[in-house]
C-alpha atoms as a PDB file:
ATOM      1  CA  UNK A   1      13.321   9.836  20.988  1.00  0.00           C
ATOM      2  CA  UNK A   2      15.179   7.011  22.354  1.00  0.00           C
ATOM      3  CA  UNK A   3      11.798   5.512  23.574  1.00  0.00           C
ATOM      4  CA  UNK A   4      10.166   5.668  20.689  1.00  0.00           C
ATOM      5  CA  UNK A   5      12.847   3.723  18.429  1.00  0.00           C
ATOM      6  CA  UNK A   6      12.793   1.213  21.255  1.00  0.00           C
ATOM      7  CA  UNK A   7       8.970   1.004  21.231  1.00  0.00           C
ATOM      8  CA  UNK A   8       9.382   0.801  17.018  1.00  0.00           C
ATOM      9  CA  UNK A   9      11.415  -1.803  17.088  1.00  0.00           C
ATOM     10  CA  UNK A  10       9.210  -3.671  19.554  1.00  0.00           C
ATOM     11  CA  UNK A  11       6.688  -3.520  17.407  1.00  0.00           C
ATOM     12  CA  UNK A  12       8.779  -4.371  14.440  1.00  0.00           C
ATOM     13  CA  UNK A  13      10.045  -7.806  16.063  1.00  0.00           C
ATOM     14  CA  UNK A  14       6.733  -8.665  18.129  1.00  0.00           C
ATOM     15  CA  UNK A  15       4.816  -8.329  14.679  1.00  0.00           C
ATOM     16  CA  UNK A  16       7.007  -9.945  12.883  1.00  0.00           C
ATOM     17  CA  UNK A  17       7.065 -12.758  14.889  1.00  0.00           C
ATOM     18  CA  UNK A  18       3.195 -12.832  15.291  1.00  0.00           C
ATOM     19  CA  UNK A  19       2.271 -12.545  11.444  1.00  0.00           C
ATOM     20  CA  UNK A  20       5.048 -14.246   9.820  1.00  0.00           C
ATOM     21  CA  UNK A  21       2.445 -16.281   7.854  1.00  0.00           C
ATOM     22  CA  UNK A  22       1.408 -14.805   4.472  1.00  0.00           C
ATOM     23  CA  UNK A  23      -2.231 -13.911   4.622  1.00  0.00           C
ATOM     24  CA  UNK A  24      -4.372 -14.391   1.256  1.00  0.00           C
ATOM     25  CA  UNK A  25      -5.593 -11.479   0.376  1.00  0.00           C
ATOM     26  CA  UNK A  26      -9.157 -10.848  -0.044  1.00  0.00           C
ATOM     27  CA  UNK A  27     -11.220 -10.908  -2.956  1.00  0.00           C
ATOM     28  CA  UNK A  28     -11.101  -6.614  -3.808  1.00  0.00           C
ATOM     29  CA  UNK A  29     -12.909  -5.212  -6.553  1.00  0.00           C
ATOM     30  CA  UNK A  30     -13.038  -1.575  -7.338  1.00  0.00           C
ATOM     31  CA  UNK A  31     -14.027   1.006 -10.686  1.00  0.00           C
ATOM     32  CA  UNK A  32     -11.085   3.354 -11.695  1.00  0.00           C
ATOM     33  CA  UNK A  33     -11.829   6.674 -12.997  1.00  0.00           C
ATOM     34  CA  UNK A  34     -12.646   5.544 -16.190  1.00  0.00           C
ATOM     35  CA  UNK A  35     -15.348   3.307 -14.731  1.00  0.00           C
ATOM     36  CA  UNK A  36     -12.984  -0.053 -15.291  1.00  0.00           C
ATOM     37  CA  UNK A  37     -13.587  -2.903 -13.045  1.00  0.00           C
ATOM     38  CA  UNK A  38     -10.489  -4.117 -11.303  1.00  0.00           C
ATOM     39  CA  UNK A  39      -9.787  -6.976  -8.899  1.00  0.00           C
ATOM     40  CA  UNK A  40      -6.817  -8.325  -7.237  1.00  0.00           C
ATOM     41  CA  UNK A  41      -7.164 -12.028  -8.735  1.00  0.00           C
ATOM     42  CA  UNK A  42      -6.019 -10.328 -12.324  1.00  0.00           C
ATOM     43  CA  UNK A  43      -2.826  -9.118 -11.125  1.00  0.00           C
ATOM     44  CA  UNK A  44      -2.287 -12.739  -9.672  1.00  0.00           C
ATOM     45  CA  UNK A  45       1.367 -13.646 -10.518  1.00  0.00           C
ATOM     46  CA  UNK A  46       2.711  -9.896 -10.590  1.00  0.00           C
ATOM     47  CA  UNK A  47       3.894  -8.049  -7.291  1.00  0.00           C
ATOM     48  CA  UNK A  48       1.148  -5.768  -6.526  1.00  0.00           C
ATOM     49  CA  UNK A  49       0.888  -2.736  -4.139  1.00  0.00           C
ATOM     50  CA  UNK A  50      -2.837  -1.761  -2.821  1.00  0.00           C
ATOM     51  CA  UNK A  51      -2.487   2.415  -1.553  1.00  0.00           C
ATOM     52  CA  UNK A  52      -5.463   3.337   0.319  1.00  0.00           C
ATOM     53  CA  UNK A  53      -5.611   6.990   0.225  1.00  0.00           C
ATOM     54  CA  UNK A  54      -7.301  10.411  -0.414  1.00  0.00           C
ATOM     55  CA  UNK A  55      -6.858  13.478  -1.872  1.00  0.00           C
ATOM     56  CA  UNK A  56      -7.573  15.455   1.324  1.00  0.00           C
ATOM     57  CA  UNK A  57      -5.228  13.170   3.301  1.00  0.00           C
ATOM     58  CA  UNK A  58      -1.969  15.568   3.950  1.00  0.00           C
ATOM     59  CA  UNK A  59       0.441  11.940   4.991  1.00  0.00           C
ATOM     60  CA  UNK A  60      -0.937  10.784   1.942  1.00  0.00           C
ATOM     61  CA  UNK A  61       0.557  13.934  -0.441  1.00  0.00           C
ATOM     62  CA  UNK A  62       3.551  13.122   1.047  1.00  0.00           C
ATOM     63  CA  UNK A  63       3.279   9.511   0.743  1.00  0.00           C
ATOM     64  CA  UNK A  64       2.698   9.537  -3.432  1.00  0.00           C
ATOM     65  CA  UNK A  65       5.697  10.639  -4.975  1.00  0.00           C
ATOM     66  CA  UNK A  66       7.396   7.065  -2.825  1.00  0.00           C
ATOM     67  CA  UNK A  67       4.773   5.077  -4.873  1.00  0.00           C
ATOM     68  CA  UNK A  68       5.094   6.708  -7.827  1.00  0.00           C
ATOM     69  CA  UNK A  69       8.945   6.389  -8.010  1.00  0.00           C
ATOM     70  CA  UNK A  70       8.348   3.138  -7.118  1.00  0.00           C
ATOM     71  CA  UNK A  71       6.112   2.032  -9.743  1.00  0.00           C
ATOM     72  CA  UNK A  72       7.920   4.088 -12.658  1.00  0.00           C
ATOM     73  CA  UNK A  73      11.357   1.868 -11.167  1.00  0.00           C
ATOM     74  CA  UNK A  74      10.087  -1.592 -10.747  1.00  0.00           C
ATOM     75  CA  UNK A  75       6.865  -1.317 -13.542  1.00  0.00           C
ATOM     76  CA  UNK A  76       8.538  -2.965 -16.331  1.00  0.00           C
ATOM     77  CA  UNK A  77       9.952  -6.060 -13.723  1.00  0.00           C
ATOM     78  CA  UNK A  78       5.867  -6.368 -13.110  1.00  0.00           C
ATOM     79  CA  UNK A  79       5.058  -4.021 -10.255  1.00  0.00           C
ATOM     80  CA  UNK A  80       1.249  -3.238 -10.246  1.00  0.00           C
ATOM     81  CA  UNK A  81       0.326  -0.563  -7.981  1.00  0.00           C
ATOM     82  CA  UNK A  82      -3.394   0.219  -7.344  1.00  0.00           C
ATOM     83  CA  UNK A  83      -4.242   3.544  -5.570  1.00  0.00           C
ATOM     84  CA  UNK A  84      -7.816   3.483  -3.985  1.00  0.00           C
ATOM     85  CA  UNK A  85      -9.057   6.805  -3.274  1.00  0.00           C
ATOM     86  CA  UNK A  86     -11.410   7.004  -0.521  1.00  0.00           C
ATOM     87  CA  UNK A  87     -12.648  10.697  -1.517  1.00  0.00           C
ATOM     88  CA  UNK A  88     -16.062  10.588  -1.074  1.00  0.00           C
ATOM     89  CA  UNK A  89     -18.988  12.645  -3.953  1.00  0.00           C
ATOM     90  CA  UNK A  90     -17.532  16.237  -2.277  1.00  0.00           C
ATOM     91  CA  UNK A  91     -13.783  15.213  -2.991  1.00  0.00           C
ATOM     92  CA  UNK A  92     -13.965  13.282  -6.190  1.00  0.00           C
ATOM     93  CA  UNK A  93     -14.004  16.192  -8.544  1.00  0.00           C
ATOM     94  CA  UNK A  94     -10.162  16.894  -6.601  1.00  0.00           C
ATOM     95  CA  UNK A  95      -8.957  13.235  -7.828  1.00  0.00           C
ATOM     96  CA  UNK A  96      -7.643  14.280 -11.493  1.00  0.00           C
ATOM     97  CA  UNK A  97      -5.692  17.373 -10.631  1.00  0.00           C
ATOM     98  CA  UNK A  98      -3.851  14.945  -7.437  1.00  0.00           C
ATOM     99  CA  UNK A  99      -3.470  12.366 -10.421  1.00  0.00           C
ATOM    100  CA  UNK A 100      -1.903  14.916 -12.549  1.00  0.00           C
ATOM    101  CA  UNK A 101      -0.119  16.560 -10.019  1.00  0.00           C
ATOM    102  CA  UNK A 102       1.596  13.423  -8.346  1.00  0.00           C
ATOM    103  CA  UNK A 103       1.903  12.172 -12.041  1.00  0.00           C
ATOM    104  CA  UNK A 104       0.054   8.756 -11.176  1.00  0.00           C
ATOM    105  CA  UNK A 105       0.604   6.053 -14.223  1.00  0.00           C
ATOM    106  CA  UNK A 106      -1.030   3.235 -11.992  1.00  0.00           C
ATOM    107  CA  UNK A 107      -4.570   2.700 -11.608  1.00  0.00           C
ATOM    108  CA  UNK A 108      -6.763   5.312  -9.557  1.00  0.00           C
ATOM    109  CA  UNK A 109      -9.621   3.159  -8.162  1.00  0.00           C
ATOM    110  CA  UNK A 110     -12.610   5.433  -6.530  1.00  0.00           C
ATOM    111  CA  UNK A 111     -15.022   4.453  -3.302  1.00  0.00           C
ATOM    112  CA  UNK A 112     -12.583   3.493  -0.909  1.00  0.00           C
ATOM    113  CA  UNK A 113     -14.768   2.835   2.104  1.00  0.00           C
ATOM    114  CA  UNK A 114     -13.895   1.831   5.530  1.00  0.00           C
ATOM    115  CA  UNK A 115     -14.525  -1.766   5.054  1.00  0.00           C
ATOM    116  CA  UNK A 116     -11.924  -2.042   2.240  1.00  0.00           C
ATOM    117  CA  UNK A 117      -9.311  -1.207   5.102  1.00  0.00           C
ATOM    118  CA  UNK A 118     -11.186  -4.071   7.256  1.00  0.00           C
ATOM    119  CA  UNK A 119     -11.006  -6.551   4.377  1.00  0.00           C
ATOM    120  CA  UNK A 120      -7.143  -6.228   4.530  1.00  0.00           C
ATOM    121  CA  UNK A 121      -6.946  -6.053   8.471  1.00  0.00           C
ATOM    122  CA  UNK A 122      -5.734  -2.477   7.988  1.00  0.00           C
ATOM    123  CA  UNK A 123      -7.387  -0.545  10.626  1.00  0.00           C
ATOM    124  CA  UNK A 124      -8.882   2.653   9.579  1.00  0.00           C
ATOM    125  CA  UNK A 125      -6.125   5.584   9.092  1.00  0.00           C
ATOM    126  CA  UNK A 126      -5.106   6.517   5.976  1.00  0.00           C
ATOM    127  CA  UNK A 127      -2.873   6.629   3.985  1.00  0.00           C
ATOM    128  CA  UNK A 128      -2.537   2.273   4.133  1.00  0.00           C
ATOM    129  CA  UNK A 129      -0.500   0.239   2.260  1.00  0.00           C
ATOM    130  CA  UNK A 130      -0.504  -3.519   1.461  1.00  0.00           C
ATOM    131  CA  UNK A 131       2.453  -5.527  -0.474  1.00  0.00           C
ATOM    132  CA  UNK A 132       1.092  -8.723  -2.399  1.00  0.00           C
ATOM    133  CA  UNK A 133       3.011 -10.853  -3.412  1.00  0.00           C
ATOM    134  CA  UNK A 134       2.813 -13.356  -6.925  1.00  0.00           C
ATOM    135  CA  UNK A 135       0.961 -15.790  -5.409  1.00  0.00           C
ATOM    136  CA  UNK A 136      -1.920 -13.311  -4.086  1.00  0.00           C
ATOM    137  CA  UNK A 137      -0.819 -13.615  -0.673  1.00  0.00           C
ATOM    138  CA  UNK A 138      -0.793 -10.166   1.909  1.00  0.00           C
ATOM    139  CA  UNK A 139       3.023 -10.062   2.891  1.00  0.00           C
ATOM    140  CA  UNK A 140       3.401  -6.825   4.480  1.00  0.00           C
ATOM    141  CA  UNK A 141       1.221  -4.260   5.868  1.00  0.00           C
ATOM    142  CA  UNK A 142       1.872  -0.544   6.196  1.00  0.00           C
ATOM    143  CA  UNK A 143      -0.424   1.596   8.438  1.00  0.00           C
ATOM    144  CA  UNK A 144       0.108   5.207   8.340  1.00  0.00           C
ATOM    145  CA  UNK A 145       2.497   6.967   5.761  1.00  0.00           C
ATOM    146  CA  UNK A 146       4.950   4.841   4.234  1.00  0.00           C
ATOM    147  CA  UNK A 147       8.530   5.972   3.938  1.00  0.00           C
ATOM    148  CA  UNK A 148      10.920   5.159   0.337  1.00  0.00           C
ATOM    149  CA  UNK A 149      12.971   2.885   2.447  1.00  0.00           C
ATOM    150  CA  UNK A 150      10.057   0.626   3.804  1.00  0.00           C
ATOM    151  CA  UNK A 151       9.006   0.713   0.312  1.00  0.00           C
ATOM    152  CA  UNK A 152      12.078  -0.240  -1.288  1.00  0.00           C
ATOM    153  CA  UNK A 153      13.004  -2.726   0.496  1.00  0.00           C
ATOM    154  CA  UNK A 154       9.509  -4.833   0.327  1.00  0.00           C
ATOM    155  CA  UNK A 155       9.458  -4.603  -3.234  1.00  0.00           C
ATOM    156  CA  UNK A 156      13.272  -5.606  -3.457  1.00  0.00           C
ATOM    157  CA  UNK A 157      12.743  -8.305  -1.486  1.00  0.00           C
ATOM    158  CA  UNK A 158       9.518  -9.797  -3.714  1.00  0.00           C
ATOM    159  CA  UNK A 159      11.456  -8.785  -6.493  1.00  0.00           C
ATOM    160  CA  UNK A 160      14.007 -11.042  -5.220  1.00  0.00           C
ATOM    161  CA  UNK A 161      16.679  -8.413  -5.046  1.00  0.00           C
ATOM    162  CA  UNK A 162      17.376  -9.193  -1.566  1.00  0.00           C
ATOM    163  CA  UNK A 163      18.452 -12.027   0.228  1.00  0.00           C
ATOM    164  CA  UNK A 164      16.269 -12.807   3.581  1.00  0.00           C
ATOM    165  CA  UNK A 165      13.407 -14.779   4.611  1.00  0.00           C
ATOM    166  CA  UNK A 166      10.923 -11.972   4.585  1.00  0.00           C
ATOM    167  CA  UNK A 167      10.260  -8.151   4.467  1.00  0.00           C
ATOM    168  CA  UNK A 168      11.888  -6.549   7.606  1.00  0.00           C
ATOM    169  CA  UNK A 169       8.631  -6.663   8.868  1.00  0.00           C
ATOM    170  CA  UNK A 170       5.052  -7.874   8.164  1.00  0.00           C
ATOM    171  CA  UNK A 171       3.468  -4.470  10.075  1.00  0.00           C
ATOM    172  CA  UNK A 172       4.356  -1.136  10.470  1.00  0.00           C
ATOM    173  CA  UNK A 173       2.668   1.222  12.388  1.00  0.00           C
ATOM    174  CA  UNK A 174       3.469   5.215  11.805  1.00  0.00           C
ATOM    175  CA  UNK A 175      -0.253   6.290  12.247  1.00  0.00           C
ATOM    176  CA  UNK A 176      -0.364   9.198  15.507  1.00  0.00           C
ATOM    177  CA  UNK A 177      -1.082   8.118  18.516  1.00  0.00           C
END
């Protein structure tokens, strides 16, 4: 609806404006499903995407196949992209069959919990997205399901693909209201 694109790109300017500073982001460490410890500061220097997601989470089926065309585009320019599950003991057993289904190369880090989302200001929907950049700082947030172009276009843009300042915009909000 007309309203809604003008409320969008509200957002999309007033956040801009608001966060254009680059955020550090905070110190994240997580097990995969192989029981591997990884944390943000060993990806310093490489473009790195953190997915917050779950196997239950129907935005977040959709959301996949984005980050995993993504990662199998931009993986050998350095794109790391971590996928933190937050499927709890119940929903765990679901995580290799979504890994093989969505074909996930990229890390699949396990016990997601609220306060991860917190740590990176990321309120608590899921599926969440946050685009590092080389020096380890937060550039751009997305809350809710990310679409290919949003995508795309932040990891251009670190890449260095694209001319500008900035991403298009430091937050973007799709969760439901």
């Amino acid at each position: 609806s007309a309203r809604g694109q003008f409320f969008l790109v509200f957002v999309l300017i007033f956040c801009s404006q608001a966060s254009s500073a680059q955020t550090p982001s905070p110190s994240f460490e997580m097990k995969d499903i192989n029981g591997n410890l990884h944390n943000l500061e060993e990806y310093k220097g490489k473009i790195t995407i953190v997915s917050f997601w779950a196997t239950w989470c129907v935005p977040c089926k959709e959301e996949m196949p984005v980050l995993v065309d993504a990662y199998k585009k931009w993986k050998d320019r350095g794109l790391v992209i971590l996928a933190a599950s937050f499927d709890n003991e119940q929903t765990q057993p679901n995580i290799p069959d979504f890994v093989k289904k969505y074909k996930m190369q990229f890390p699949v880090l396990i016990g997601g919990t609220p306060e991860h989302l917190q740590q990176f200001e990321m309120g608590e929907y899921l599926p969440a997205t946050v685009f590092i950049n080389q020096n380890g700082e937060i550039v751009s947030r997305i809350l809710g399901q990310a679409r290919k172009k949003e995508v795309v276009e932040r990891v251009e843009w670190l890449l260095g693909d694209r001319p500008g300042k900035k991403p298009p915009a430091a937050i973007v909000d799709h969760r439901p209201k």
